[in-house]
N, C-alpha and C. Protein backbone atom coordinates (compact mmCIF):
# COMPACT_ATOMS: atom_id res chain seq x y z
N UNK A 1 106.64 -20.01 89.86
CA UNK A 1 106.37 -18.96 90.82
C UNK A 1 105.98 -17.70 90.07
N UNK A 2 105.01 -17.12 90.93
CA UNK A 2 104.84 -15.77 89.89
C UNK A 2 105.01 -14.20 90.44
N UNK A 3 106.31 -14.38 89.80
CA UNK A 3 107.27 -13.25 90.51
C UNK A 3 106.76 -11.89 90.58
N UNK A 4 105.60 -11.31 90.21
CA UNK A 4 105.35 -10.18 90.23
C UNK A 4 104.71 -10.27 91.52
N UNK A 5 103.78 -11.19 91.47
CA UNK A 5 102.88 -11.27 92.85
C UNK A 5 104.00 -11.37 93.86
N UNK A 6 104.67 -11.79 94.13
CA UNK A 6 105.72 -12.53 95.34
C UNK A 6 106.49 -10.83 95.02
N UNK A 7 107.03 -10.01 94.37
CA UNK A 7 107.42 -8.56 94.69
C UNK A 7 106.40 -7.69 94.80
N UNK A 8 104.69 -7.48 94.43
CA UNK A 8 103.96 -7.20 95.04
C UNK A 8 103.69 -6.97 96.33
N UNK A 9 103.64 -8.52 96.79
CA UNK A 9 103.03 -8.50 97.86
C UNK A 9 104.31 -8.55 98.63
N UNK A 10 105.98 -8.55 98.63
CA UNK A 10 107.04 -7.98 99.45
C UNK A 10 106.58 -6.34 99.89
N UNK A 11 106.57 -5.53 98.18
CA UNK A 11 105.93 -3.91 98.90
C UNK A 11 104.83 -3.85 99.77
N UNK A 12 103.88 -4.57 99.73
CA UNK A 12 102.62 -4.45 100.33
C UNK A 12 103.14 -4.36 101.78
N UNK A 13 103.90 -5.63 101.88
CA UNK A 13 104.17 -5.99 103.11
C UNK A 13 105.16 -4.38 103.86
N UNK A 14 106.18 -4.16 103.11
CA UNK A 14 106.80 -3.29 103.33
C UNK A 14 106.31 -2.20 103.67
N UNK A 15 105.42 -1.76 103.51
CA UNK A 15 104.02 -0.55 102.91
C UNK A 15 103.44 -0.63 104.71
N UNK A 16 102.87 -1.95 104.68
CA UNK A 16 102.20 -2.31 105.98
C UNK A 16 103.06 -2.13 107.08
N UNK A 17 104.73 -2.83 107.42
CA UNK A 17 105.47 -2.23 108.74
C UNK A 17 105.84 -0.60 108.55
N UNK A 18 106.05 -0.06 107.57
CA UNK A 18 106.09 1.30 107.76
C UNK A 18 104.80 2.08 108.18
N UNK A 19 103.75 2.15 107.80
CA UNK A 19 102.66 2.48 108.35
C UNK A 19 102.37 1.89 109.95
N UNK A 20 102.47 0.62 110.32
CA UNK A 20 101.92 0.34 111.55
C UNK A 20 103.53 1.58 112.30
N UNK A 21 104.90 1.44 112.08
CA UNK A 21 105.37 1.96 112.74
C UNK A 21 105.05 3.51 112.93
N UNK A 22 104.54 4.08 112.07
CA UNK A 22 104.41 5.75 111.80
C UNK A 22 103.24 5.76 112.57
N UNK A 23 102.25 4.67 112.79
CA UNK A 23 101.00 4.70 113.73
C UNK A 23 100.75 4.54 114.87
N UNK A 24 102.43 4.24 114.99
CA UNK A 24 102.98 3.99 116.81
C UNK A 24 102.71 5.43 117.29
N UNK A 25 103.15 6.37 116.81
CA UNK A 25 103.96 7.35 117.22
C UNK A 25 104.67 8.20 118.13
N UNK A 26 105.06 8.65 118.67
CA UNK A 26 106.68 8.62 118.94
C UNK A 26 106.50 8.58 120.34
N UNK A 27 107.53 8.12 120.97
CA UNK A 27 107.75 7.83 122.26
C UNK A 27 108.11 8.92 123.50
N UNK A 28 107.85 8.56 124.37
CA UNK A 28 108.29 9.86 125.10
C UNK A 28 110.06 9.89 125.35
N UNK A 29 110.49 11.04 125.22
CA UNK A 29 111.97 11.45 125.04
C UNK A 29 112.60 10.74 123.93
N UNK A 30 111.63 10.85 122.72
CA UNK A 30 112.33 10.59 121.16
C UNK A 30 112.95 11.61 121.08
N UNK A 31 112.63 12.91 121.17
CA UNK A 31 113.58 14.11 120.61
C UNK A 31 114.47 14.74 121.84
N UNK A 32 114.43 14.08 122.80
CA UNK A 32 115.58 14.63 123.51
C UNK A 32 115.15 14.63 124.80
N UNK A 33 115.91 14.93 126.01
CA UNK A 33 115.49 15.24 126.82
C UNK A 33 116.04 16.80 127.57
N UNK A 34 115.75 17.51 128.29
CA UNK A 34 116.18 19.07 129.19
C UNK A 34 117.87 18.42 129.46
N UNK A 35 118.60 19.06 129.16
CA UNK A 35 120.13 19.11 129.69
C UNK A 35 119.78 20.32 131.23
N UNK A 36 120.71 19.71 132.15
CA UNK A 36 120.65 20.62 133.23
C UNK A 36 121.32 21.71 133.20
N UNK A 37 122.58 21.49 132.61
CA UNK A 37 123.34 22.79 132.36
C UNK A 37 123.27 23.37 131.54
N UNK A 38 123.03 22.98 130.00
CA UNK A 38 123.09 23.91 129.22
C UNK A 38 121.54 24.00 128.49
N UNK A 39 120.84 24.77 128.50
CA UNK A 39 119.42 24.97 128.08
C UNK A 39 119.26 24.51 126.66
N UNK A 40 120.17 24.78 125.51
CA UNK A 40 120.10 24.26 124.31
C UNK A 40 120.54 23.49 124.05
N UNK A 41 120.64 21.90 124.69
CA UNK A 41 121.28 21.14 124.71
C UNK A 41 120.42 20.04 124.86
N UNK A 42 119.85 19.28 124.02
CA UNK A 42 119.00 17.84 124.69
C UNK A 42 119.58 16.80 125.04
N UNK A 43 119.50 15.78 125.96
CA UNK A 43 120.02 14.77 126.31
C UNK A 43 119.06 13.69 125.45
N UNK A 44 119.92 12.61 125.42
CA UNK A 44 119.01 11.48 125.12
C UNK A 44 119.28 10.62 126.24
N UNK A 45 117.94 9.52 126.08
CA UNK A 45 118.20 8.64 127.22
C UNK A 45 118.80 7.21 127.11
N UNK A 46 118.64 6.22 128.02
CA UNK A 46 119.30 5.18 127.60
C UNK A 46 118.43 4.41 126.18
N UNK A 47 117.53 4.36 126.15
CA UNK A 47 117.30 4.25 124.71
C UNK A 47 116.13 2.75 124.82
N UNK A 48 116.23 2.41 125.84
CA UNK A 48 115.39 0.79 126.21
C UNK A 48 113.92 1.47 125.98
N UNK A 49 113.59 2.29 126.41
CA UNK A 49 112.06 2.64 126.24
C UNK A 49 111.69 2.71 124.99
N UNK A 50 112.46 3.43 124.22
CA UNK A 50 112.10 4.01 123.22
C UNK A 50 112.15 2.89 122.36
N UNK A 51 113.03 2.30 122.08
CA UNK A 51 113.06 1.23 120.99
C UNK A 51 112.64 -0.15 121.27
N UNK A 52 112.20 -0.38 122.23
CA UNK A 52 111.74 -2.20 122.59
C UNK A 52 110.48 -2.44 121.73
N UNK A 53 109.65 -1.13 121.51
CA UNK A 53 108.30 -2.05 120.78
C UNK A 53 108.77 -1.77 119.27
N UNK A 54 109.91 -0.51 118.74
CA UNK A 54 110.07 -0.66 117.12
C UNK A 54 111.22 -1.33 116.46
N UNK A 55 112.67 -1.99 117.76
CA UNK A 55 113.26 -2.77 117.24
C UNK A 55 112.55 -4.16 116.45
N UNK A 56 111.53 -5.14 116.87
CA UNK A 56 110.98 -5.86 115.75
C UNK A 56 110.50 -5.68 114.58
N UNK A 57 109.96 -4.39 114.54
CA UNK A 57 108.93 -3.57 113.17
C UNK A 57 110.38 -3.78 112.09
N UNK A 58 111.59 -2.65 112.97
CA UNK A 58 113.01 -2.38 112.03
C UNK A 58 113.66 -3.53 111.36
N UNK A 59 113.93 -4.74 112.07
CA UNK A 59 114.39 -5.93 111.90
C UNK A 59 113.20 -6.46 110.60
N UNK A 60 111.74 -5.94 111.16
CA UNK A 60 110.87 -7.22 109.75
C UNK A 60 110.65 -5.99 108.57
N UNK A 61 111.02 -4.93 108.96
CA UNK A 61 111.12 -4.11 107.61
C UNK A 61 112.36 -4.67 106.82
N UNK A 62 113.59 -4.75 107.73
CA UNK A 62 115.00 -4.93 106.85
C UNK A 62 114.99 -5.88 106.12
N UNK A 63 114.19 -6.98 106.87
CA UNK A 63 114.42 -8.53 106.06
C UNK A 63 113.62 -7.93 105.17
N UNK A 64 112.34 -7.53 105.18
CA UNK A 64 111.71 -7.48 103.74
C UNK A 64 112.55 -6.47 102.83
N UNK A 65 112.86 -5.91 102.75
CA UNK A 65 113.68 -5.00 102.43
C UNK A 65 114.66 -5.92 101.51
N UNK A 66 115.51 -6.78 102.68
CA UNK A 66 116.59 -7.27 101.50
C UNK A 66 115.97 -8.31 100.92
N UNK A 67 114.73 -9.07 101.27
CA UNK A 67 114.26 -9.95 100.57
C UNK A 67 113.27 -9.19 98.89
N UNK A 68 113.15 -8.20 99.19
CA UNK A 68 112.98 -7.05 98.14
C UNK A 68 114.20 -7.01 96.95
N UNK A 69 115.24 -7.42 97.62
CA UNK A 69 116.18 -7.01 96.98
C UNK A 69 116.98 -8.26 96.01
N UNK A 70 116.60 -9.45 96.82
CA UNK A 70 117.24 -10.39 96.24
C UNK A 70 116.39 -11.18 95.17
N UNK A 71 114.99 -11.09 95.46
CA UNK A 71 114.14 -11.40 94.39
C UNK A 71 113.87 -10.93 93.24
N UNK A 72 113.83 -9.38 93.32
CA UNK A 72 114.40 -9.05 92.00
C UNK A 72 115.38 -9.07 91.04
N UNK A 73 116.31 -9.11 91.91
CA UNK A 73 117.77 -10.41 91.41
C UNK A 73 117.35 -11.43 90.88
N UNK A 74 116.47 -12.47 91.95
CA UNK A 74 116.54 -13.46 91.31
C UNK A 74 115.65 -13.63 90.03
N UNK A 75 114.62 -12.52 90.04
CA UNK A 75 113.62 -12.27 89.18
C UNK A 75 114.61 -12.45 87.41
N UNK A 76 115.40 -11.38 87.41
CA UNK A 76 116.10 -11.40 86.71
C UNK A 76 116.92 -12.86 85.96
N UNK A 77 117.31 -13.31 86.60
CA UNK A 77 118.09 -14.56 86.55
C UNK A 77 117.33 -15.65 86.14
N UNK A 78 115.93 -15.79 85.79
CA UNK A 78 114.99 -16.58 85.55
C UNK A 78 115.34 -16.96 84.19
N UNK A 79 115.43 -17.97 83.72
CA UNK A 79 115.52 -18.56 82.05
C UNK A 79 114.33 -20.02 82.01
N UNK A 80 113.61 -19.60 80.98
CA UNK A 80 112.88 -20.19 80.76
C UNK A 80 111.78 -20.65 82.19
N UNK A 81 111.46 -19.82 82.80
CA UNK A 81 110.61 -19.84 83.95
C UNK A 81 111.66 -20.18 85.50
N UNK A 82 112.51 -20.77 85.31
CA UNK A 82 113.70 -21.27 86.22
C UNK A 82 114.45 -20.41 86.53
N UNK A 83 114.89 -20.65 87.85
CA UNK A 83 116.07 -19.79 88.62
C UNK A 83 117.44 -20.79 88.42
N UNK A 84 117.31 -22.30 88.10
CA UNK A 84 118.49 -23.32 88.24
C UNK A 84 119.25 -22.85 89.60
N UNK A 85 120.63 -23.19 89.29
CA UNK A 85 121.74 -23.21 90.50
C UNK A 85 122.20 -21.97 90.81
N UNK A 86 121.73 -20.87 90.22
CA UNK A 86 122.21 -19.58 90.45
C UNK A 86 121.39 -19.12 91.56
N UNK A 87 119.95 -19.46 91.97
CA UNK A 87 119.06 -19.00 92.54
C UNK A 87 119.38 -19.77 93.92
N UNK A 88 119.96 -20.70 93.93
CA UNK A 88 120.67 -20.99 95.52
C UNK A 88 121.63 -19.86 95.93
N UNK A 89 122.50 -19.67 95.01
CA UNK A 89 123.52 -18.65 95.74
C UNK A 89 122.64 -17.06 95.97
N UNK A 90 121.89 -17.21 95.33
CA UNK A 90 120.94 -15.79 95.70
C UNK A 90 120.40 -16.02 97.22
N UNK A 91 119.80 -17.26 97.12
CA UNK A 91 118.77 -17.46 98.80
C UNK A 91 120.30 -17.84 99.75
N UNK A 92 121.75 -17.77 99.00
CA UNK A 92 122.63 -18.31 100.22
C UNK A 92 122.93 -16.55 100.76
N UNK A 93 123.26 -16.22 99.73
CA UNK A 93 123.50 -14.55 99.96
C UNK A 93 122.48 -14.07 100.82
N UNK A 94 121.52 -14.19 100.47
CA UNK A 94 120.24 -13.08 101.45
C UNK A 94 120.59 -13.76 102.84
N UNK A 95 120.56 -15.40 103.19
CA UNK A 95 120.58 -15.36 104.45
C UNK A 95 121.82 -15.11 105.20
N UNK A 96 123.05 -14.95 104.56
CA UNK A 96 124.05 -14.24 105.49
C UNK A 96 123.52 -12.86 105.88
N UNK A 97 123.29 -12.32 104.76
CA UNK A 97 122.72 -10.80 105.04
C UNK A 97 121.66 -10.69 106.27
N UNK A 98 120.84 -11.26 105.95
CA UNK A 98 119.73 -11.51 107.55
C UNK A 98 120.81 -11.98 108.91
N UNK A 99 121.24 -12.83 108.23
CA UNK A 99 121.92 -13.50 109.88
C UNK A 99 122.73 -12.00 110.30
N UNK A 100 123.57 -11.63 109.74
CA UNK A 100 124.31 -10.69 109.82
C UNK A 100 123.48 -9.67 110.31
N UNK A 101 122.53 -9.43 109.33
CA UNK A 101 121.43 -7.60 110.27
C UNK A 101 120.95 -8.26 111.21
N UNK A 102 120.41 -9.24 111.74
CA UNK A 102 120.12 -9.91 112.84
C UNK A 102 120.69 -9.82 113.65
N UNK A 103 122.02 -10.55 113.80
CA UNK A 103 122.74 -10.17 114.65
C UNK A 103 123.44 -8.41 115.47
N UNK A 104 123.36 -7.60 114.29
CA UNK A 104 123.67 -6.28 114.46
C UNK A 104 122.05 -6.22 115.60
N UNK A 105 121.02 -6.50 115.27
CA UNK A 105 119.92 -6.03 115.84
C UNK A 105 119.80 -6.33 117.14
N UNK A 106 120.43 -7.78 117.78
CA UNK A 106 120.15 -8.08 118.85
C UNK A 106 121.48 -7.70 119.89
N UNK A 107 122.74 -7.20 119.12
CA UNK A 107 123.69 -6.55 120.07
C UNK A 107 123.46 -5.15 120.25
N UNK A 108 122.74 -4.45 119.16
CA UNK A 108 122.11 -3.33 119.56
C UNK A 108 121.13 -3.53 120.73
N UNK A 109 120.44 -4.53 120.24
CA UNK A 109 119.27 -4.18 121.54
C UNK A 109 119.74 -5.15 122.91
N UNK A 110 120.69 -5.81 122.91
CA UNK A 110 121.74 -5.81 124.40
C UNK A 110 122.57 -4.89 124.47
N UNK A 111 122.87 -3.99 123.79
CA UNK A 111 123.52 -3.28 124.70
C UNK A 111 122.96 -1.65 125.19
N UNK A 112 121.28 -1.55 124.69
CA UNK A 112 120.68 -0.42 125.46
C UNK A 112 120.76 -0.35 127.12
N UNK A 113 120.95 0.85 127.76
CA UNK A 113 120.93 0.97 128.90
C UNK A 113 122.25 0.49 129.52
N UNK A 114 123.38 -0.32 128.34
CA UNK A 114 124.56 -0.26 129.08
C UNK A 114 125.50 0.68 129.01
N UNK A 115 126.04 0.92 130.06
CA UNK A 115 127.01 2.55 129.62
C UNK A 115 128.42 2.42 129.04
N UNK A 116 128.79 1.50 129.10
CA UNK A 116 130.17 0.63 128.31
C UNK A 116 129.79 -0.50 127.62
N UNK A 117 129.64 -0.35 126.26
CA UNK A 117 129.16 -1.10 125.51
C UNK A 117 130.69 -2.07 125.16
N UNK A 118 129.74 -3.37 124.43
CA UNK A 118 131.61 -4.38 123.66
C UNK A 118 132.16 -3.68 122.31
N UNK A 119 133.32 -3.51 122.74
CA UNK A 119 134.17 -2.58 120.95
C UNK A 119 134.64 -3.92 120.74
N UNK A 120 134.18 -3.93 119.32
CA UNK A 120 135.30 -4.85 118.65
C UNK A 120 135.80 -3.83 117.37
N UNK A 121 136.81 -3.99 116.97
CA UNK A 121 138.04 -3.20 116.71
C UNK A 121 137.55 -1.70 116.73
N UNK A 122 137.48 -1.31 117.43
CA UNK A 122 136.97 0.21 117.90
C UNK A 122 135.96 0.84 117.83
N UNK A 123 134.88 -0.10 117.57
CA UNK A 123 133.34 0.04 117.08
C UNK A 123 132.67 -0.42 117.88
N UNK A 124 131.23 0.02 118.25
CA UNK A 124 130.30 -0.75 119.50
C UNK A 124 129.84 -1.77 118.70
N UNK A 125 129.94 -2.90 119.46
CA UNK A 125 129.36 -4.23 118.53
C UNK A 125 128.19 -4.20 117.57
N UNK A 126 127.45 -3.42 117.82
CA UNK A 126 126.28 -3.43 117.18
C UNK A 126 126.45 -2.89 115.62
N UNK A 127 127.26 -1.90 115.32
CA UNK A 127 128.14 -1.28 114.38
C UNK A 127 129.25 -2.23 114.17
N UNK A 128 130.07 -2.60 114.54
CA UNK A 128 131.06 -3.54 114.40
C UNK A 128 129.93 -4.51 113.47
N UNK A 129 128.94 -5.28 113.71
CA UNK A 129 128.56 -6.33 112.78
C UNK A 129 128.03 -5.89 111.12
N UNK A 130 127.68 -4.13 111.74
CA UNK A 130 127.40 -3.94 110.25
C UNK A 130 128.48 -3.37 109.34
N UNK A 131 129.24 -3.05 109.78
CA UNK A 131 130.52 -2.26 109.13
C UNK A 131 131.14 -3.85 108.48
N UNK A 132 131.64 -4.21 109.50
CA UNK A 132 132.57 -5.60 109.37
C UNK A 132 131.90 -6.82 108.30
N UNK A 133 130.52 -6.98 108.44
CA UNK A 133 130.20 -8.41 108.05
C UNK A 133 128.76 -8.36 107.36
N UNK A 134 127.66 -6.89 107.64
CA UNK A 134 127.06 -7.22 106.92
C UNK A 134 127.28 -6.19 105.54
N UNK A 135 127.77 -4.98 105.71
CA UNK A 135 128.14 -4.30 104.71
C UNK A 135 128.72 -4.83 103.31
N UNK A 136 130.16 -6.06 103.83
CA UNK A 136 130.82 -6.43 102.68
C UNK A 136 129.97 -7.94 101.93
N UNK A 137 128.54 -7.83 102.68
CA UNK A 137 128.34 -9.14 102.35
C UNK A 137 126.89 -8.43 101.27
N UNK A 138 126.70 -7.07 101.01
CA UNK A 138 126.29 -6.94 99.87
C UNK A 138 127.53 -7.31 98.79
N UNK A 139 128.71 -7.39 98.71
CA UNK A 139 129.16 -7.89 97.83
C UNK A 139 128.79 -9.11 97.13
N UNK A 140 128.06 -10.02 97.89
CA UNK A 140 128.05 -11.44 97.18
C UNK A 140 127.30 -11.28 95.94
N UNK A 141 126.11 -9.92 96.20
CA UNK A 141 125.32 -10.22 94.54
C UNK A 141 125.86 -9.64 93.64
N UNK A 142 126.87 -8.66 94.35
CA UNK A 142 128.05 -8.02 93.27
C UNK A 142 128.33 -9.11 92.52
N UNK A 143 129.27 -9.78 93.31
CA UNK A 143 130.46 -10.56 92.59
C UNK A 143 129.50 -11.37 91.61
N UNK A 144 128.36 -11.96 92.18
CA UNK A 144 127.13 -13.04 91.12
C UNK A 144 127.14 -12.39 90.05
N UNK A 145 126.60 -11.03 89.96
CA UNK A 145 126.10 -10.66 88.95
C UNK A 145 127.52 -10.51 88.16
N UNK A 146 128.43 -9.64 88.45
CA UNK A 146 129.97 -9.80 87.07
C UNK A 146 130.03 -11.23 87.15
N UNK A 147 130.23 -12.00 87.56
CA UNK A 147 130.69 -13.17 87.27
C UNK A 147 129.78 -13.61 86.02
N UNK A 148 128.37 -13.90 86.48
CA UNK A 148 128.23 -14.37 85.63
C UNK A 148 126.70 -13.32 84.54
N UNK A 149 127.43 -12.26 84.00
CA UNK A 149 126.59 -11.11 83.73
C UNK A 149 126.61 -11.86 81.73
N UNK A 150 128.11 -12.64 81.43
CA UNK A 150 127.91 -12.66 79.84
C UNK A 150 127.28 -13.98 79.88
N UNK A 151 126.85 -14.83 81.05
CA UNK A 151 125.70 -15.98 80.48
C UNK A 151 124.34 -15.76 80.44
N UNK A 152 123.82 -15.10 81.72
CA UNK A 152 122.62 -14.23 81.96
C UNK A 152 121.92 -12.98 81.67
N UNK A 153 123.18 -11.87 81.59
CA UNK A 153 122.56 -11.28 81.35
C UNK A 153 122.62 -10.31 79.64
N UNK A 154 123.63 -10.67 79.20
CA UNK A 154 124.05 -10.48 77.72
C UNK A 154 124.53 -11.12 77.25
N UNK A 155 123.84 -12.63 76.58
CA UNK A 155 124.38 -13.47 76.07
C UNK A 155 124.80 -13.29 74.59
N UNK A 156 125.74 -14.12 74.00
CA UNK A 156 126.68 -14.18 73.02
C UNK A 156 125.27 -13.99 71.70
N UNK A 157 124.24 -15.36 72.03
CA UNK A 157 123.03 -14.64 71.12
C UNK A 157 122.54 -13.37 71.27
N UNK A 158 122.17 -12.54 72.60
CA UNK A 158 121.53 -11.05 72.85
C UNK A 158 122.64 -10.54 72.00
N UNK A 159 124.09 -10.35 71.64
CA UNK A 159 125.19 -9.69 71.15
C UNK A 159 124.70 -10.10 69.28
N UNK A 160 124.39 -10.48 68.90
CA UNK A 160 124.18 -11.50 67.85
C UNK A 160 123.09 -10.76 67.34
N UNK A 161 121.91 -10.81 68.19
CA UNK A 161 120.49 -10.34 67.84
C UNK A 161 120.67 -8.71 67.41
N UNK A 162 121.27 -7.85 69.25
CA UNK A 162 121.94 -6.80 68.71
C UNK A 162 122.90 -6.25 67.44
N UNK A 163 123.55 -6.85 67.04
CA UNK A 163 124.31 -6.71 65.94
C UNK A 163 123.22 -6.24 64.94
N UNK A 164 122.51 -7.56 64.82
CA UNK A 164 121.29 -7.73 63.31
C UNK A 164 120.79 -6.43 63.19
N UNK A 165 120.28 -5.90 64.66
CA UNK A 165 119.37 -4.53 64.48
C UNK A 165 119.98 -3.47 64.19
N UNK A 166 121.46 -3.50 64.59
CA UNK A 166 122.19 -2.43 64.33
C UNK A 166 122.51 -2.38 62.92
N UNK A 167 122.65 -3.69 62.28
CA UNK A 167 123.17 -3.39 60.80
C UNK A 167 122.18 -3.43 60.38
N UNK A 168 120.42 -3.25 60.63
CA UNK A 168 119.36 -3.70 60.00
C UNK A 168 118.85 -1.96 59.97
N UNK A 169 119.07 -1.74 60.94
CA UNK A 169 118.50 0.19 61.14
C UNK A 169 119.69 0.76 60.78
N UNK A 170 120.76 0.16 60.27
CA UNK A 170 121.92 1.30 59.70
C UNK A 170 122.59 2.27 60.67
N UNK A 171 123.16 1.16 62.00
CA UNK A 171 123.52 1.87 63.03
C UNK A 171 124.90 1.98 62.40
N UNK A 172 126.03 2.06 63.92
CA UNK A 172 127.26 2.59 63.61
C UNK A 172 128.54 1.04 63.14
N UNK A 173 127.59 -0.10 63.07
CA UNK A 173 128.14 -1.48 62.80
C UNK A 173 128.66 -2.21 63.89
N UNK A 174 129.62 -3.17 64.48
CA UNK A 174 129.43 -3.69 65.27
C UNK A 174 129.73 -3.38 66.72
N UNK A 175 129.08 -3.93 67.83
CA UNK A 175 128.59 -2.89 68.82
C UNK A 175 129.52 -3.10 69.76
């Protein structure tokens, strides 16, 4: 695979839903609407108008976005042209993360226009999925990367090689 092109053409892509959305432009009662009582006061509205044609744009920006994110991961992780078995848990990670902003996206966009939204533990669901499940599930490339950072990414030879240069340029000796 040739990973520059495949993160290329992720920005491109990225490049392209931000522009078509900025070419929407803005909806009527994006910035507020007249409060009756108090003059400096804008109301907003239920929110269905405004967001039905840029909730899809938001959703295919995010995926590209984290698919932005995990490829350069996996970019990284490449040995000898190969991703091996590490590059599954990368494509397992990204798709919780999608399922997860996915899901945040479509309880957001059920619950526009309702005036009592679902709390789960004291959060409107739509927040509840990102707080709760997709937030801690950037952890997974955490934990990948310490776990396994002294096979990939500073191996016992990179420590080895380093050494040589340090005692070769008359650094401070071993590192």
């Amino acid at each position: 695979m040739r990973w520059p092109i495949l993160l290329l053409g992720l920005l491109i892509a990225m490049a392209a839903v931000a522009t078509i959305v900025v070419g929407l432009g803005e909806p009527p009662g994006a910035r507020g609407l007249d409060n009756p009582q108090f003059a400096t006061l804008l109301d907003g509205d239920p929110g269905a108008a405004r967001h039905e044609r840029i909730l899809p744009l938001g959703w295919l920006l995010g995926v590209l976005i984290m698919a932005f994110a995990a490829a350069l991961l996996a970019w990284g992780y490449r040995r000898r042209g190969r991703l091996g078995r590490v590059g599954w848990v990368v494509l397992a990670v990204f798709i919780v993360q999608v399922v997860f902003f996915s899901a945040a996206l479509i309880a957001y966009a059920s619950s526009l226009g309702d005036p009592s939204p679902n709390l789960w533990w004291a959060l409107p669901e739509a927040t509840a999925w990102l707080v709760y499940l997709f937030w801690p599930s950037q952890f997974g490339f955490l934990i990948l990367y310490v776990v396994t950072f002294d096979r990939w990414f500073w191996t016992p030879d990179d420590e080895a090689r380093f050494a040589a240069i340090l005692r070769r340029e008359g650094g401070a000796g071993e590192p």
